[in-house]
C-alpha atoms as a PDB file:
ATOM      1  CA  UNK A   1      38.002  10.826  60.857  1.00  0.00           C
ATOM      2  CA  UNK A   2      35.581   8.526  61.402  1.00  0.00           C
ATOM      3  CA  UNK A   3      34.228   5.714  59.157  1.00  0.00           C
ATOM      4  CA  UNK A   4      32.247   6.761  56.311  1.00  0.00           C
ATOM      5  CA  UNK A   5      30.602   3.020  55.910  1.00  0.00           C
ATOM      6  CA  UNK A   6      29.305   2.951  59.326  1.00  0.00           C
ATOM      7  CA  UNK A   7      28.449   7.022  59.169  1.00  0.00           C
ATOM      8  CA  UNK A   8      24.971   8.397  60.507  1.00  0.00           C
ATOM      9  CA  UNK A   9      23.125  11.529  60.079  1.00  0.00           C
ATOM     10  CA  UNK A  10      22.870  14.192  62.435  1.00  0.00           C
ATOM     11  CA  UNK A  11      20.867  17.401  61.505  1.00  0.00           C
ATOM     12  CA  UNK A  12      19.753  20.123  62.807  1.00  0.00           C
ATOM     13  CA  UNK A  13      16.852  22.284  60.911  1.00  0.00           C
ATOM     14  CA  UNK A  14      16.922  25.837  60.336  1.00  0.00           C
ATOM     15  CA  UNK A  15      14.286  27.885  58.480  1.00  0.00           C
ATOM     16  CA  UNK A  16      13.098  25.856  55.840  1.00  0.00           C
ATOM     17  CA  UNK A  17      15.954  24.052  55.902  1.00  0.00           C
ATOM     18  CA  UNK A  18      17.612  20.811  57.410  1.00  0.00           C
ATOM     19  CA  UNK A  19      21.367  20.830  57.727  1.00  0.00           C
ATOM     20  CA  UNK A  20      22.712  17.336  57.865  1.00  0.00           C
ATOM     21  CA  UNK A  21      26.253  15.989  59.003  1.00  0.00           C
ATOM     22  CA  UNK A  22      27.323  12.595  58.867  1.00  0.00           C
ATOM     23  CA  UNK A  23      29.055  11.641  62.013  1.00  0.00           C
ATOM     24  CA  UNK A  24      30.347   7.943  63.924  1.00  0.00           C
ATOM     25  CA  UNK A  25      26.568   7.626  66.416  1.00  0.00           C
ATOM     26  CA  UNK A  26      28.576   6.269  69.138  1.00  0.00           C
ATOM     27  CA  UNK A  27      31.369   8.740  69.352  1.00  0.00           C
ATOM     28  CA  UNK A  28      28.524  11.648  68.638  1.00  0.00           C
ATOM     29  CA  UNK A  29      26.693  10.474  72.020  1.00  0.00           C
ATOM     30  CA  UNK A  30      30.141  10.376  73.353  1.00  0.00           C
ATOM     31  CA  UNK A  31      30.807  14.191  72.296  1.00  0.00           C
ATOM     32  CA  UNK A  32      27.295  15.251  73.071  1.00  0.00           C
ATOM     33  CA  UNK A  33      27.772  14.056  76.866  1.00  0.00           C
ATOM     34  CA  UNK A  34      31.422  15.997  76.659  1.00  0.00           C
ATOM     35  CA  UNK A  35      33.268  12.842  77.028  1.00  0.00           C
ATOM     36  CA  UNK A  36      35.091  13.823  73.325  1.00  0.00           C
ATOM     37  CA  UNK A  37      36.320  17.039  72.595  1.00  0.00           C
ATOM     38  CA  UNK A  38      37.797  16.405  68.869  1.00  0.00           C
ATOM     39  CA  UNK A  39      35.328  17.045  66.232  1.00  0.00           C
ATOM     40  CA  UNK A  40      37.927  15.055  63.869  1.00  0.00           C
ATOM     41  CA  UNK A  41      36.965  11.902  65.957  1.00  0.00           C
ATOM     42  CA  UNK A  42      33.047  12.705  65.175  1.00  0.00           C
ATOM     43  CA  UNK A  43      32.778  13.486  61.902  1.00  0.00           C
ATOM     44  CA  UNK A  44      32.937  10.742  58.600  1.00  0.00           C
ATOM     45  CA  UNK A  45      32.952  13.408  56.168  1.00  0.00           C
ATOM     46  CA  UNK A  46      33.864  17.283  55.312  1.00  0.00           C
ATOM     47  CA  UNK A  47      30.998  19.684  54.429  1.00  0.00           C
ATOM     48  CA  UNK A  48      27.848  20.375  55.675  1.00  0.00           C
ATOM     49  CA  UNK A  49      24.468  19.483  53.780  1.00  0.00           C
ATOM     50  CA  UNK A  50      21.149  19.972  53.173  1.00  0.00           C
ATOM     51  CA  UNK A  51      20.475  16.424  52.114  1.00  0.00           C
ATOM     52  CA  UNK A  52      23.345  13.902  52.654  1.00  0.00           C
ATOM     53  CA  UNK A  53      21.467  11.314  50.980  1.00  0.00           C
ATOM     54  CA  UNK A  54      21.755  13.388  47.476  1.00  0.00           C
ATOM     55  CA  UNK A  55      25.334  14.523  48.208  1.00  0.00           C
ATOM     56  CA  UNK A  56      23.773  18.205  48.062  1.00  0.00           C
ATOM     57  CA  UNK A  57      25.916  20.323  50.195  1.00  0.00           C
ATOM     58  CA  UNK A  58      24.643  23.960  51.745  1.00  0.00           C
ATOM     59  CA  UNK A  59      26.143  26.611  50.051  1.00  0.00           C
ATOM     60  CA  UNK A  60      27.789  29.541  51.547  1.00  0.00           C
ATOM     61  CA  UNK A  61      25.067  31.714  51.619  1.00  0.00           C
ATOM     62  CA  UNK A  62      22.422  29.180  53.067  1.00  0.00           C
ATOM     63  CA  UNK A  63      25.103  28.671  56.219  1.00  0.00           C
ATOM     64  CA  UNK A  64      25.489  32.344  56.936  1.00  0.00           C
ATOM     65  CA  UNK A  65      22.214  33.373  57.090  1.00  0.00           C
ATOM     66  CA  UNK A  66      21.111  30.279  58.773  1.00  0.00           C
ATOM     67  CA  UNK A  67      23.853  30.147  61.445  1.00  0.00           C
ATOM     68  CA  UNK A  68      25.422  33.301  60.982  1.00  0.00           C
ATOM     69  CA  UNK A  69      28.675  32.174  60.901  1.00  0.00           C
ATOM     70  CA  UNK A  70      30.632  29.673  58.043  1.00  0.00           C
ATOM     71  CA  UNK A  71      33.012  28.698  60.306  1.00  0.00           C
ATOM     72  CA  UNK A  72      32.394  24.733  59.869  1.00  0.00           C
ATOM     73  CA  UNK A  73      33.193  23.566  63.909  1.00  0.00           C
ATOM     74  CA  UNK A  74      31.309  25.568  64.913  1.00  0.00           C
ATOM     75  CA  UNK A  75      28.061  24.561  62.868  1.00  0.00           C
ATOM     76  CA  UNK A  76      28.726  20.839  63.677  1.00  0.00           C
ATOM     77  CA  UNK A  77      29.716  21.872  67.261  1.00  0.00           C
ATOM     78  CA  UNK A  78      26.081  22.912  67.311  1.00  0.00           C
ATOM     79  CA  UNK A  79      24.719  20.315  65.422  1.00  0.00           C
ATOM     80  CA  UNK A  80      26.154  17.666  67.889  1.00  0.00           C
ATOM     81  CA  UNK A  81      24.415  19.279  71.426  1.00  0.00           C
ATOM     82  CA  UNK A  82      21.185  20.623  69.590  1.00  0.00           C
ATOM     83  CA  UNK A  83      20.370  18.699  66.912  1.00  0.00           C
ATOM     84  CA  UNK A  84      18.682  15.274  66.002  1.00  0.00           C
ATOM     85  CA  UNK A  85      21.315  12.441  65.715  1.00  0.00           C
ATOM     86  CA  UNK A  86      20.054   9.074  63.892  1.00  0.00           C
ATOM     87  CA  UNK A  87      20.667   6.507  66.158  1.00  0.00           C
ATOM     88  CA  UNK A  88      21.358   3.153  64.432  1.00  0.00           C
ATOM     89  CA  UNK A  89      18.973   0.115  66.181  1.00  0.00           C
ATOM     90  CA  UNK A  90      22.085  -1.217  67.883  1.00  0.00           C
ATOM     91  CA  UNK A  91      22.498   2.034  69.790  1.00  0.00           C
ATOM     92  CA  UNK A  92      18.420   2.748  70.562  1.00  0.00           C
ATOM     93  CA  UNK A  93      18.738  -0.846  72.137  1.00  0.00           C
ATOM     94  CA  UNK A  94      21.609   0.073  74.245  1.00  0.00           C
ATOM     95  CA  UNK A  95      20.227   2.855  75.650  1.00  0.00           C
ATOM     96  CA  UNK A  96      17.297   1.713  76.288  1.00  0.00           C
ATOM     97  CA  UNK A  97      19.054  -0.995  78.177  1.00  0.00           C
ATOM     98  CA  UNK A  98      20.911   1.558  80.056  1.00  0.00           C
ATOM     99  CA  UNK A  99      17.896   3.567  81.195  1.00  0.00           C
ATOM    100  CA  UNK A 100      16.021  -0.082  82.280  1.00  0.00           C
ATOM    101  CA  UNK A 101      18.456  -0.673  84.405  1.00  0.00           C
ATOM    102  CA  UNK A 102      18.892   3.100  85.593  1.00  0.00           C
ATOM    103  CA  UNK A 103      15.058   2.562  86.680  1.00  0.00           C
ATOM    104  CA  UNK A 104      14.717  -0.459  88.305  1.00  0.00           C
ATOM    105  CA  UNK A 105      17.588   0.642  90.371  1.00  0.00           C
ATOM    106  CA  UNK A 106      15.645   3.767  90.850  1.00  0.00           C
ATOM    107  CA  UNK A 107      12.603   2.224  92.250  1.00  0.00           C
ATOM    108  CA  UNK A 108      14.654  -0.396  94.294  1.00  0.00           C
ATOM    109  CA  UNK A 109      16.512   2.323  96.125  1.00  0.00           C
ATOM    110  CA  UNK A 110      13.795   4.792  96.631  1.00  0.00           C
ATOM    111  CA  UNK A 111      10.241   3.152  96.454  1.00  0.00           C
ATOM    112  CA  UNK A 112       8.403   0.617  99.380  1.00  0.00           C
ATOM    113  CA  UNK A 113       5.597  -2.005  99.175  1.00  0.00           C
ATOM    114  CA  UNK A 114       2.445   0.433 100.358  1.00  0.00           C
ATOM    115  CA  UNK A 115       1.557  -2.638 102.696  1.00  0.00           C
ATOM    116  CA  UNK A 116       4.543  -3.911 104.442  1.00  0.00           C
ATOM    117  CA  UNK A 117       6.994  -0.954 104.163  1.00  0.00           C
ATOM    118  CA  UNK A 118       9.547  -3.275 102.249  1.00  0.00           C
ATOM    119  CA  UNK A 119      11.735  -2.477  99.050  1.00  0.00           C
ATOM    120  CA  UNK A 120      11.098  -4.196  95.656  1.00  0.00           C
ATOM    121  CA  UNK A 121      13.859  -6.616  94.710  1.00  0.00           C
ATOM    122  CA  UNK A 122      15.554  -5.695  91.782  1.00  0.00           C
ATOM    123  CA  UNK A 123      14.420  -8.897  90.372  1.00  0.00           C
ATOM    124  CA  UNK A 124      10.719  -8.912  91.023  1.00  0.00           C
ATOM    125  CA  UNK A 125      10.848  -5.355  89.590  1.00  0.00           C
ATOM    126  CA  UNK A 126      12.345  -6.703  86.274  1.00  0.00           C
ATOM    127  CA  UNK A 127       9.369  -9.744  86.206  1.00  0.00           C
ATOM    128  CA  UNK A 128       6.828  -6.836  86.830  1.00  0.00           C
ATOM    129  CA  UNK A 129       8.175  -4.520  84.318  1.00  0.00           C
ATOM    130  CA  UNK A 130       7.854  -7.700  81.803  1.00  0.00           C
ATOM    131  CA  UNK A 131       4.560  -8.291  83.234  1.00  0.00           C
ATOM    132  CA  UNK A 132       3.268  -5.073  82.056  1.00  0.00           C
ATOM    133  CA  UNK A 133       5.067  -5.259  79.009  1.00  0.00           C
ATOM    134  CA  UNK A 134       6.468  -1.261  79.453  1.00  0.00           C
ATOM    135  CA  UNK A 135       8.506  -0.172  76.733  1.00  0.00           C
ATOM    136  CA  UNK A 136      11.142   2.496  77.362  1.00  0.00           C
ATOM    137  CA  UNK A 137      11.868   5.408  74.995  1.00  0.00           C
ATOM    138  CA  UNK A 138      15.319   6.182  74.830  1.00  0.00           C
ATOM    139  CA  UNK A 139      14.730   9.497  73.655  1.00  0.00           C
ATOM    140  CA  UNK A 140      12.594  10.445  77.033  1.00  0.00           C
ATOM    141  CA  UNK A 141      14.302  11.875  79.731  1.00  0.00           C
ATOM    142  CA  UNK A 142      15.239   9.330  82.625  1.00  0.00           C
ATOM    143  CA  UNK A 143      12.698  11.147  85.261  1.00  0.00           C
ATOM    144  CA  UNK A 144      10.126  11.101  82.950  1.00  0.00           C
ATOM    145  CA  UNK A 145      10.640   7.926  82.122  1.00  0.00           C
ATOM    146  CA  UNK A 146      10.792   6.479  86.029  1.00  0.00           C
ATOM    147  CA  UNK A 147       7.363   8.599  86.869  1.00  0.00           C
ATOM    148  CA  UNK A 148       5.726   6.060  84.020  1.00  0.00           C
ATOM    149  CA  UNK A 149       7.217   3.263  84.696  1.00  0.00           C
ATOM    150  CA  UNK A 150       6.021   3.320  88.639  1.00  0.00           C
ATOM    151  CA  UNK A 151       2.600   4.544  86.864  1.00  0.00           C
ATOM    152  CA  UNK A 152       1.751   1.495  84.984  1.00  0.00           C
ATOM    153  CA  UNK A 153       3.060  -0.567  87.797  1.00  0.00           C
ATOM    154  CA  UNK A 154       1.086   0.458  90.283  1.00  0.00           C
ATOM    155  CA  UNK A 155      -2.000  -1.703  88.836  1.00  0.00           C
ATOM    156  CA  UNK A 156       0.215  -5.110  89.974  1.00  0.00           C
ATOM    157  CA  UNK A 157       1.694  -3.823  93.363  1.00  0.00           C
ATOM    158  CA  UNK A 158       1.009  -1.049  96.110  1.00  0.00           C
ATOM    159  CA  UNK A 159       4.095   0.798  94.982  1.00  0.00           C
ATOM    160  CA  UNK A 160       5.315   4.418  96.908  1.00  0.00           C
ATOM    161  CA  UNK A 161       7.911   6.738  96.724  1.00  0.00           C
ATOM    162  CA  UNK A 162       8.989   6.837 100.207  1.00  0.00           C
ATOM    163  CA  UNK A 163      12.202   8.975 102.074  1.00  0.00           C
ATOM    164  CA  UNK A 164      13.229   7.971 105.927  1.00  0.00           C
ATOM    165  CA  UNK A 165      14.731  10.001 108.903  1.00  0.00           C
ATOM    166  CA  UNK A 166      16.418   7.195 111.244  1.00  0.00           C
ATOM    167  CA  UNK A 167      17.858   7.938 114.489  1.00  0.00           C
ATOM    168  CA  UNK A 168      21.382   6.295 114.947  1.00  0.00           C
ATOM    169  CA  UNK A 169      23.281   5.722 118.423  1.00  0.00           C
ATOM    170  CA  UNK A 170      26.391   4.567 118.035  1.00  0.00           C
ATOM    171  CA  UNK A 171      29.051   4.807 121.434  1.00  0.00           C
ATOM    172  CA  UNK A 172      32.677   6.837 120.887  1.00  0.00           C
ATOM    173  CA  UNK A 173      34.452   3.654 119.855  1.00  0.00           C
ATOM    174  CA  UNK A 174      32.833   3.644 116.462  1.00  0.00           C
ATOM    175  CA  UNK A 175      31.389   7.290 116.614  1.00  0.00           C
ATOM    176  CA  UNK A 176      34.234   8.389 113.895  1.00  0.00           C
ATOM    177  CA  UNK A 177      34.136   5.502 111.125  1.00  0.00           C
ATOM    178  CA  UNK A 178      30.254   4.943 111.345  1.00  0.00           C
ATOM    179  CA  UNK A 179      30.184   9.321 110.710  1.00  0.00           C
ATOM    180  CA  UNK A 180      32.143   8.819 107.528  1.00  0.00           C
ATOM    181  CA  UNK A 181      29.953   5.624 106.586  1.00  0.00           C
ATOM    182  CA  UNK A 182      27.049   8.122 107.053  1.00  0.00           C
ATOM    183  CA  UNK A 183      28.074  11.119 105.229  1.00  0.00           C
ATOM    184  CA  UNK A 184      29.064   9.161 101.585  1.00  0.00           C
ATOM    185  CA  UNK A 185      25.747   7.073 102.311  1.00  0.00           C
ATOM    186  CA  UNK A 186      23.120   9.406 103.695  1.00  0.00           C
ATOM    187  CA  UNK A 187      22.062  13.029 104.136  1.00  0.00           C
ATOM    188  CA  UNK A 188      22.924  13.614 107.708  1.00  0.00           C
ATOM    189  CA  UNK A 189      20.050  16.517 109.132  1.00  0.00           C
ATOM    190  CA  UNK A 190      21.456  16.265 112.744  1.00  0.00           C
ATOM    191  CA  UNK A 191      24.863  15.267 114.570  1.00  0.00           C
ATOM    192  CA  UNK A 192      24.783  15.190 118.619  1.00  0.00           C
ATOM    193  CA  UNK A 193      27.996  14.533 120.545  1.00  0.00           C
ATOM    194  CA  UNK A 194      27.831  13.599 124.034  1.00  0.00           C
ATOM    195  CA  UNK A 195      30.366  13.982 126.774  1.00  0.00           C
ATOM    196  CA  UNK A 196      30.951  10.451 126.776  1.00  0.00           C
ATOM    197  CA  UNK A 197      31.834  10.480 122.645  1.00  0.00           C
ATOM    198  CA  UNK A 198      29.092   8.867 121.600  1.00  0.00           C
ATOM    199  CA  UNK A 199      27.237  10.481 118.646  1.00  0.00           C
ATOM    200  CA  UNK A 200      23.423  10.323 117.968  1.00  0.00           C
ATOM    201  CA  UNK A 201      22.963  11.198 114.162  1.00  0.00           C
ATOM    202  CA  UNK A 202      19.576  12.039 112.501  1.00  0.00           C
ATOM    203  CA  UNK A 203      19.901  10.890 108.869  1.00  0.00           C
ATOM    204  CA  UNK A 204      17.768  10.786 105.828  1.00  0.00           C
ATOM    205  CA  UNK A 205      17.597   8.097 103.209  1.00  0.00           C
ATOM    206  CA  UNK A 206      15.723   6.496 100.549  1.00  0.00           C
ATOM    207  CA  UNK A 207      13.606   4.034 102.088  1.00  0.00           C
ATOM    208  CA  UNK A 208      14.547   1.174  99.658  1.00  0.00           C
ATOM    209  CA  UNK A 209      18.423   0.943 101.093  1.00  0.00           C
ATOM    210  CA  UNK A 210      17.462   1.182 104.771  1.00  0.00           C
ATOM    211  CA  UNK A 211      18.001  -2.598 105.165  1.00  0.00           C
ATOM    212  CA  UNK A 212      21.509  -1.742 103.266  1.00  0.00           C
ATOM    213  CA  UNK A 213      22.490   0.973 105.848  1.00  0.00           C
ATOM    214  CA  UNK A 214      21.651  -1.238 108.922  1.00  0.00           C
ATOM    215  CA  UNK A 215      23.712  -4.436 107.493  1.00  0.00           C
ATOM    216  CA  UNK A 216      26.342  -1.966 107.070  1.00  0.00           C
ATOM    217  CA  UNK A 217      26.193  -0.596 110.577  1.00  0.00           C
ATOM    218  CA  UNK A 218      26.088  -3.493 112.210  1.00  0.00           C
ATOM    219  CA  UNK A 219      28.953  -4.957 110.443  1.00  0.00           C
ATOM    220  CA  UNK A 220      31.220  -1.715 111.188  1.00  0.00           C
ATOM    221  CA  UNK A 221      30.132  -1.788 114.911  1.00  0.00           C
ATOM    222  CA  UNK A 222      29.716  -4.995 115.035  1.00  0.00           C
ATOM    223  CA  UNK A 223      26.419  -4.929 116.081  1.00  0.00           C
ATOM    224  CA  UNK A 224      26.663  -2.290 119.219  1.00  0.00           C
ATOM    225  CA  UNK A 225      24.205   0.328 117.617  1.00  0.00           C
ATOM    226  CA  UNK A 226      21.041   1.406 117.556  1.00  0.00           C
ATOM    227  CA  UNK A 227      18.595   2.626 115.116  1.00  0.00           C
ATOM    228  CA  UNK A 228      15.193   4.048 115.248  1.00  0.00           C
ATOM    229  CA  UNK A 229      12.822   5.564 112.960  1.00  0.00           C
ATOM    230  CA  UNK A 230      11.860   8.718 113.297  1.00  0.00           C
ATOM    231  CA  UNK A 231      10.107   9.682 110.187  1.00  0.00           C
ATOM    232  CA  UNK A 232       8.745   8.570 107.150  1.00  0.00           C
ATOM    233  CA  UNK A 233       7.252  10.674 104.420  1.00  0.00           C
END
């Protein structure tokens, strides 16, 4: 079992009623993602309640008609992927660290400067994110989350969203490495062998990691290939 010092609450309410576990927060995040199976490893204490803080536990009859079932793993099966679960401060920081960095990587792989057509570095997004002094909510989901981040950005820099179809010629003697570089790196929309072995590939990527995708072509082909272009949207 977990420790009942360091215990949190998670609850879920039904009816008029809450019904309240007390668990470990890290490994209930852990079990809640499905990267814990064992509810023995979750949960500090036996019983389910209707107010931990009072040591008042549900009865019998409150748990049937509430979850129609008694069977306990079950209940705190549900409580774990449903309910609310009390983060401590240590844990709201850390995931709120988590999703900063989630987004700036976000925006550095995927969004362009409006004007010049270059990607943010990580860095200056970090200083601008500061600047603005945007506070993430751990509890909103990460997409939400990007969408207002690049909103109350876009006051301090000509930020966009931007996707890119590029045009790649590479001759036969790298045709086969550079295809496998392409499909764990890029969406490939078109592959055109010639008679010689040379491939032209049509690929789309997020515009931020275009400069990424040419150092990496160049260094595979060492330089003998050629990209273009075609599209940006």
């Amino acid at each position: 079992m977990a420790n009942l010092e360091e215990a949190i609450i998670a609850r879920i309410k039904k009816g008029n009623l809450n019904f309240e576990i007390l668990v470990d927060c890290e490994k209930a995040l852990d079990y809640r993602a499905g990267k814990i199976k064992d509810l023995n490893e979750v949960v500090a204490s036996k019983g389910i309640f209707v107010d931990v803080r009072k040591a008042k536990k549900a009865n019998a009859e409150e748990i049937k008609k509430a979850f129609e079932t008694i069977d306990e793993n079950v209940i705190i099966d549900l409580i774990l992927k449903k309910g609310e679960i009390q983060l401590t401060a240590e844990h709201k920081a850390k995931l709120r660290e988590i999703k900063r960095k989630q987004i700036i990587s976000f925006i550095h792989t995927n969004a362009v400067d409006a004007k010049t057509g270059n990607p943010f570095p990580p860095q200056r997004i970090e200083m601008l994110m500061e600047q603005a002094k945007i506070k993430i909510n751990e509890f909103e989901t990460l997409e939400h989350e990007i969408q207002n981040v690049i909103k109350e950005l876009r006051p301090l820099i000509p930020i966009k969203l931007e996707t890119r179809e590029l045009e790649i010629d590479i001759s036969a003697s790298y045709a086969s490495s550079v295809l496998n570089l392409l499909k764990r790196k890029t969406k490939i929309i078109k592959e055109d062998w010639k008679d010689n072995g040379n491939l032209i590939a049509v690929v789309e990527i997020p515009a931020g990691i275009q400069e990424e995708i040419e150092n990496d072509l160049n260094k595979l082909t060492k330089g003998d290939v050629d990209i273009k272009i075609l599209n940006k949207k």
